[in-house]
C-alpha atoms as a PDB file:
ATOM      1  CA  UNK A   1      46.365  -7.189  -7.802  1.00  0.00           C
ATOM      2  CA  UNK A   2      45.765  -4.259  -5.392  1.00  0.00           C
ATOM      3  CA  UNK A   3      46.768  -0.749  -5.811  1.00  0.00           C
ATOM      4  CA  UNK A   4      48.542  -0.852  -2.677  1.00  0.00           C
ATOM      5  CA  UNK A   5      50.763  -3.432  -4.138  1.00  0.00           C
ATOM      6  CA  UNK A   6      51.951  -0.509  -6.112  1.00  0.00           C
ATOM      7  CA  UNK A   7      53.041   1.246  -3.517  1.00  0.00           C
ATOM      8  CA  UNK A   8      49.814   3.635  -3.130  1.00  0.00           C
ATOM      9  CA  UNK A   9      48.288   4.481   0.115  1.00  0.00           C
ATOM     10  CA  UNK A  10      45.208   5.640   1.521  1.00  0.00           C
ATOM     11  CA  UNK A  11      44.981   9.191   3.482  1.00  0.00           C
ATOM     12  CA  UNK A  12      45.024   7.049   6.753  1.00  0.00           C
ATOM     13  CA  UNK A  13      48.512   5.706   5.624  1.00  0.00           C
ATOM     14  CA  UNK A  14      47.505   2.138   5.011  1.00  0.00           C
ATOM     15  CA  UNK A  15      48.008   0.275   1.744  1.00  0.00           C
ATOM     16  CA  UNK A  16      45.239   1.342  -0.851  1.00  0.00           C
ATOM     17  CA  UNK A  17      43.318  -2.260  -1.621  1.00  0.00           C
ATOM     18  CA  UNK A  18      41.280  -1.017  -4.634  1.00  0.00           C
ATOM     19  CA  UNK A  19      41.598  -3.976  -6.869  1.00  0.00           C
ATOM     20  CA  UNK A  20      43.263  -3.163 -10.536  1.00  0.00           C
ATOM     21  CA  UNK A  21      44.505  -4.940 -13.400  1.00  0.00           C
ATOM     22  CA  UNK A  22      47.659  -5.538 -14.222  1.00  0.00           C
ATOM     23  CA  UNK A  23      49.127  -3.188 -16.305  1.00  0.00           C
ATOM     24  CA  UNK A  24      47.891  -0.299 -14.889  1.00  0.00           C
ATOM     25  CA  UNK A  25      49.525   2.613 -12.572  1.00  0.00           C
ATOM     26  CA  UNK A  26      46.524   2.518 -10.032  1.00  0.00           C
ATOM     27  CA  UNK A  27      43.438   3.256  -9.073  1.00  0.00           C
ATOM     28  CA  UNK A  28      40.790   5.508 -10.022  1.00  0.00           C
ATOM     29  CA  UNK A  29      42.151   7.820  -6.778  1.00  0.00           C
ATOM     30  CA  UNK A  30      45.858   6.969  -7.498  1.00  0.00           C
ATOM     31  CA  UNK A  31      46.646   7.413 -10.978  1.00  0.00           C
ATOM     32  CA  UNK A  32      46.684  10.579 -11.751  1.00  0.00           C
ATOM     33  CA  UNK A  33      44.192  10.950 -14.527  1.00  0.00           C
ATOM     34  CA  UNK A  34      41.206  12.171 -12.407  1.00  0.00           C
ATOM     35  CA  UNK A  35      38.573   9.374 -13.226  1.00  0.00           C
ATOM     36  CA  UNK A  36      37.833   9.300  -9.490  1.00  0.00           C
ATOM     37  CA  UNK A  37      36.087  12.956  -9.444  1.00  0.00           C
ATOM     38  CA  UNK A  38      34.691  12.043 -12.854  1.00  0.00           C
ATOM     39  CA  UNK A  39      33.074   8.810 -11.130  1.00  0.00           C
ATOM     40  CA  UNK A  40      32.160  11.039  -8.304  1.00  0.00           C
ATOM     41  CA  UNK A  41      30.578  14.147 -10.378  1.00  0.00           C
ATOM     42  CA  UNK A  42      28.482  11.395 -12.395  1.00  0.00           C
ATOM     43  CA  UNK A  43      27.382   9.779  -9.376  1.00  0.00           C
ATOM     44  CA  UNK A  44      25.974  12.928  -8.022  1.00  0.00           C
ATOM     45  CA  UNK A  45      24.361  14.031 -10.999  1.00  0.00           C
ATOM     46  CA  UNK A  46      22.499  10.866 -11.170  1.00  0.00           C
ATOM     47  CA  UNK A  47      21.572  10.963  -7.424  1.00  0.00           C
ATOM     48  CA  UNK A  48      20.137  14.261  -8.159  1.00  0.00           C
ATOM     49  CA  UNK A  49      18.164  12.869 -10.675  1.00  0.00           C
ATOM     50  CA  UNK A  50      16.772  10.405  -8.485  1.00  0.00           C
ATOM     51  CA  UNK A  51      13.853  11.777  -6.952  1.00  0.00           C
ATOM     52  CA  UNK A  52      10.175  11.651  -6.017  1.00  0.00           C
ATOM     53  CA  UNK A  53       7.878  14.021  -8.438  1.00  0.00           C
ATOM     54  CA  UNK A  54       7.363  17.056  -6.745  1.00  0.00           C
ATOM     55  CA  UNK A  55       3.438  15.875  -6.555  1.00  0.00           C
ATOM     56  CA  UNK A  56       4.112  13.359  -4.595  1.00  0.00           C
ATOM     57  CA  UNK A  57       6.662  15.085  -1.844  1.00  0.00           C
ATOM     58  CA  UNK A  58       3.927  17.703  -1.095  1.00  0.00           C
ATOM     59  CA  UNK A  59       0.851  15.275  -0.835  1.00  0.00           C
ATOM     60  CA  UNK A  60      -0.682  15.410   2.481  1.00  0.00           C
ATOM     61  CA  UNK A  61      -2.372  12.238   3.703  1.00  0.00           C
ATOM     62  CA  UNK A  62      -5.754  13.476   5.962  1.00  0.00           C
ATOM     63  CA  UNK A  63      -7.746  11.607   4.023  1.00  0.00           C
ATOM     64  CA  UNK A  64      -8.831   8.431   2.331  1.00  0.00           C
ATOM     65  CA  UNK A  65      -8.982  10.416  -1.208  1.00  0.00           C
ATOM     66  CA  UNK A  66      -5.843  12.038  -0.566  1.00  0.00           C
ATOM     67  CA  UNK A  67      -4.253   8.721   0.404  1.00  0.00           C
ATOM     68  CA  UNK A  68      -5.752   6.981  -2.987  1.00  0.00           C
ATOM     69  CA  UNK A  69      -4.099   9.752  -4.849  1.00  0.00           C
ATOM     70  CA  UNK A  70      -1.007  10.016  -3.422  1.00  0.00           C
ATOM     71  CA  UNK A  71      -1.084   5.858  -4.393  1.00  0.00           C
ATOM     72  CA  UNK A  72      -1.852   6.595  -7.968  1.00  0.00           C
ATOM     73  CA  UNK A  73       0.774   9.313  -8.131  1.00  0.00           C
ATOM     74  CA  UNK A  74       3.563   6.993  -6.779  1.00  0.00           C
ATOM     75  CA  UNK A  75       2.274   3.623  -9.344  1.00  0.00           C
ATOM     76  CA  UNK A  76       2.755   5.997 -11.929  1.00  0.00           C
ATOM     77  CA  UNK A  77       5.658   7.296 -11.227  1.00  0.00           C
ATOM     78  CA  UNK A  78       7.449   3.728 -10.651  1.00  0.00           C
ATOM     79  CA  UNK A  79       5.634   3.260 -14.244  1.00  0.00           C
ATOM     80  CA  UNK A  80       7.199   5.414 -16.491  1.00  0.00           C
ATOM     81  CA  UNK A  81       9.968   7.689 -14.574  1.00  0.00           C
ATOM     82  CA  UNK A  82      12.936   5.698 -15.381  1.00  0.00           C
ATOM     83  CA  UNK A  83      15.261   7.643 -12.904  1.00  0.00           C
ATOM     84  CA  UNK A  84      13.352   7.206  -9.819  1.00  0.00           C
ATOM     85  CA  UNK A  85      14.803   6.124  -6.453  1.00  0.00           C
ATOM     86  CA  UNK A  86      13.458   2.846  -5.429  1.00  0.00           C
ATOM     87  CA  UNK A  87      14.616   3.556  -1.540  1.00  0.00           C
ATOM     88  CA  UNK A  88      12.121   6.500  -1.709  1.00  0.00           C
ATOM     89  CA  UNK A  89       9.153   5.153  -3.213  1.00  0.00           C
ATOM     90  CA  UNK A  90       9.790   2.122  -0.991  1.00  0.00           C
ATOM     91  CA  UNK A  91       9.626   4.584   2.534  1.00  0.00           C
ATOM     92  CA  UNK A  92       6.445   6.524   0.742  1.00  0.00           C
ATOM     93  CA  UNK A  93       4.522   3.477   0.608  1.00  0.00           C
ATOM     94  CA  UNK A  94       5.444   2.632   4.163  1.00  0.00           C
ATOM     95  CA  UNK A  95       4.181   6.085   4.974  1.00  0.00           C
ATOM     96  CA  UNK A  96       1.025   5.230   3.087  1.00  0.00           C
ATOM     97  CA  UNK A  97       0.058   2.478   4.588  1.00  0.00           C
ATOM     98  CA  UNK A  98       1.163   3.547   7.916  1.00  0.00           C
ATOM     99  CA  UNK A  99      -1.559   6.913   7.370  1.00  0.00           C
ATOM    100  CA  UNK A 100      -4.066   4.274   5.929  1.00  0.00           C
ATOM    101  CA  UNK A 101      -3.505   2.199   9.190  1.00  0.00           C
ATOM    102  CA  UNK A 102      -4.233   5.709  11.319  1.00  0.00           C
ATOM    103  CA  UNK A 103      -7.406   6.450   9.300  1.00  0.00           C
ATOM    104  CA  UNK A 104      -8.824   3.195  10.210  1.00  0.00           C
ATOM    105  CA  UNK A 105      -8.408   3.096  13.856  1.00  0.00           C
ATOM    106  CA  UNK A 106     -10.232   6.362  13.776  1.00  0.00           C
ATOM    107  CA  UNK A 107     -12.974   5.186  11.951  1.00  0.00           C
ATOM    108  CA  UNK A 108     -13.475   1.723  14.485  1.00  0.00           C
ATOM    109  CA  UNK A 109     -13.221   4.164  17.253  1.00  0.00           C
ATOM    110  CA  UNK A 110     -15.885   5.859  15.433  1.00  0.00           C
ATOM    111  CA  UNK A 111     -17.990   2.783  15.232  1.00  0.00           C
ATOM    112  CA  UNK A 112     -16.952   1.434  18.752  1.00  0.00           C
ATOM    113  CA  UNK A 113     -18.525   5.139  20.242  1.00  0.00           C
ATOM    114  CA  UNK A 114     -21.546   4.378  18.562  1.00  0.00           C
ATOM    115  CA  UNK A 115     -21.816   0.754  19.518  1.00  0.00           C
ATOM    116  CA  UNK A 116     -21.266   1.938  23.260  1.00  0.00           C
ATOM    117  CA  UNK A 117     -23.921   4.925  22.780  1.00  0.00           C
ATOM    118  CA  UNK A 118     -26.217   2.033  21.768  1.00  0.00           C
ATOM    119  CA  UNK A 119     -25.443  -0.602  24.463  1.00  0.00           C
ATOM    120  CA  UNK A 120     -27.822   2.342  26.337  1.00  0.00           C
ATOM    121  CA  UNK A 121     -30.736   0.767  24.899  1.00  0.00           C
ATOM    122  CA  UNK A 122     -29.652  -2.849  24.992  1.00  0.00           C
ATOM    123  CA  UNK A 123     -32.596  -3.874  26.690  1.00  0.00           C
ATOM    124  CA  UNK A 124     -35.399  -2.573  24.080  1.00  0.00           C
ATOM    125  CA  UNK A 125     -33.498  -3.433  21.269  1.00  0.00           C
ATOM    126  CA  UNK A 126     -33.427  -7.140  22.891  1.00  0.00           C
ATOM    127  CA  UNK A 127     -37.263  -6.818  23.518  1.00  0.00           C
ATOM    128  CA  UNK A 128     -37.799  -5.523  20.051  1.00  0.00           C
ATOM    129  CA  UNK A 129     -35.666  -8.105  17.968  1.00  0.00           C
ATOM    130  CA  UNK A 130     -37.936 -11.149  20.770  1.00  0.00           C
ATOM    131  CA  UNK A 131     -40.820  -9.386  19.137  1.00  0.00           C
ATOM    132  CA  UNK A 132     -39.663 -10.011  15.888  1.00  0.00           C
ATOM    133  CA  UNK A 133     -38.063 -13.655  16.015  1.00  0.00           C
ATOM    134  CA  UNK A 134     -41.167 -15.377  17.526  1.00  0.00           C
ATOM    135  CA  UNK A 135     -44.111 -16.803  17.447  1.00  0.00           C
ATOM    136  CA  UNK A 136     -47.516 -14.377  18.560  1.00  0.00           C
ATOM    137  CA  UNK A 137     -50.262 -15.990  19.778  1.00  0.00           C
ATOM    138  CA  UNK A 138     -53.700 -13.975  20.375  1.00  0.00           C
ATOM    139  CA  UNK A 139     -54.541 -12.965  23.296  1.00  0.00           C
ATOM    140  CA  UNK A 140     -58.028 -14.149  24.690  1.00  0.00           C
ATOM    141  CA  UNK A 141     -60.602 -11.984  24.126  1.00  0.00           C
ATOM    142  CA  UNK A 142     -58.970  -9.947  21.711  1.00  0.00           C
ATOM    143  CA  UNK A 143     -60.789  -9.435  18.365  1.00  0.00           C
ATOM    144  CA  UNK A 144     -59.537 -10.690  14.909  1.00  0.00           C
END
């Protein structure tokens, strides 16, 4: 049964479709008895409750420390908070591993400047790792 069916309507005019029970006079919004506001007030109150520790919303991420911290902070949070909000901690790891993912571009741009300062040298470094790999033979002449 519907609350409509009862002759209740919503504030655009159609008929309210909150399902009820038999038996009763409407909905939570319909009856009369205020449950709706109650429902309403308690749902607040718990969304207020449902936050990030205040370590955690003021981390900053400019490093790989600060990102392993900011890690341990949120596993131990989702550990033994019980009210925490699951849709946050979800975008705070995305935001972790998207500042992870930043951190290690710079470092293989790091590494790809030095590999291109090197490529200078290429040709002694090729001489020196020949010298290396093979096989000397005396020259004639030259003293033990």
């Amino acid at each position: 049964m519907k609350c409509g069916e009862l002759g209740h309507r919503t504030q655009s005019g159609t008929l309210c479709g909150y399902p009820i029970v038999a038996g009763q006079v409407g909905c939570p919004h319909h009856d009369g008895s205020g449950r709706a506001k109650a429902f309403q007030t308690k749902g607040s109150i718990v969304r207020q409750l449902n936050r990030l520790p205040q370590n955690i919303q003021a981390g900053t991420l400019a490093t790989v420390e600060q990102i392993r911290q900011v890690y341990v902070d949120l596993l131990n949070a989702a550990m033994t908070q019980k009210n925490l909000e699951r849709s946050r901690l979800d975008i705070a790891v995305k935001i972790l591993g998207g500042a992870s993912t930043l951190l290690q571009v710079e470092a293989l741009k790091d590494l790809s400047e030095t590999i291109m300062r090197a490529e200078g040298h290429g040709p002694a470094l090729f001489v020196l790792e020949g010298l290396k790999t093979s096989r000397l033979r005396r020259l004639p002449g030259v003293p033990a």
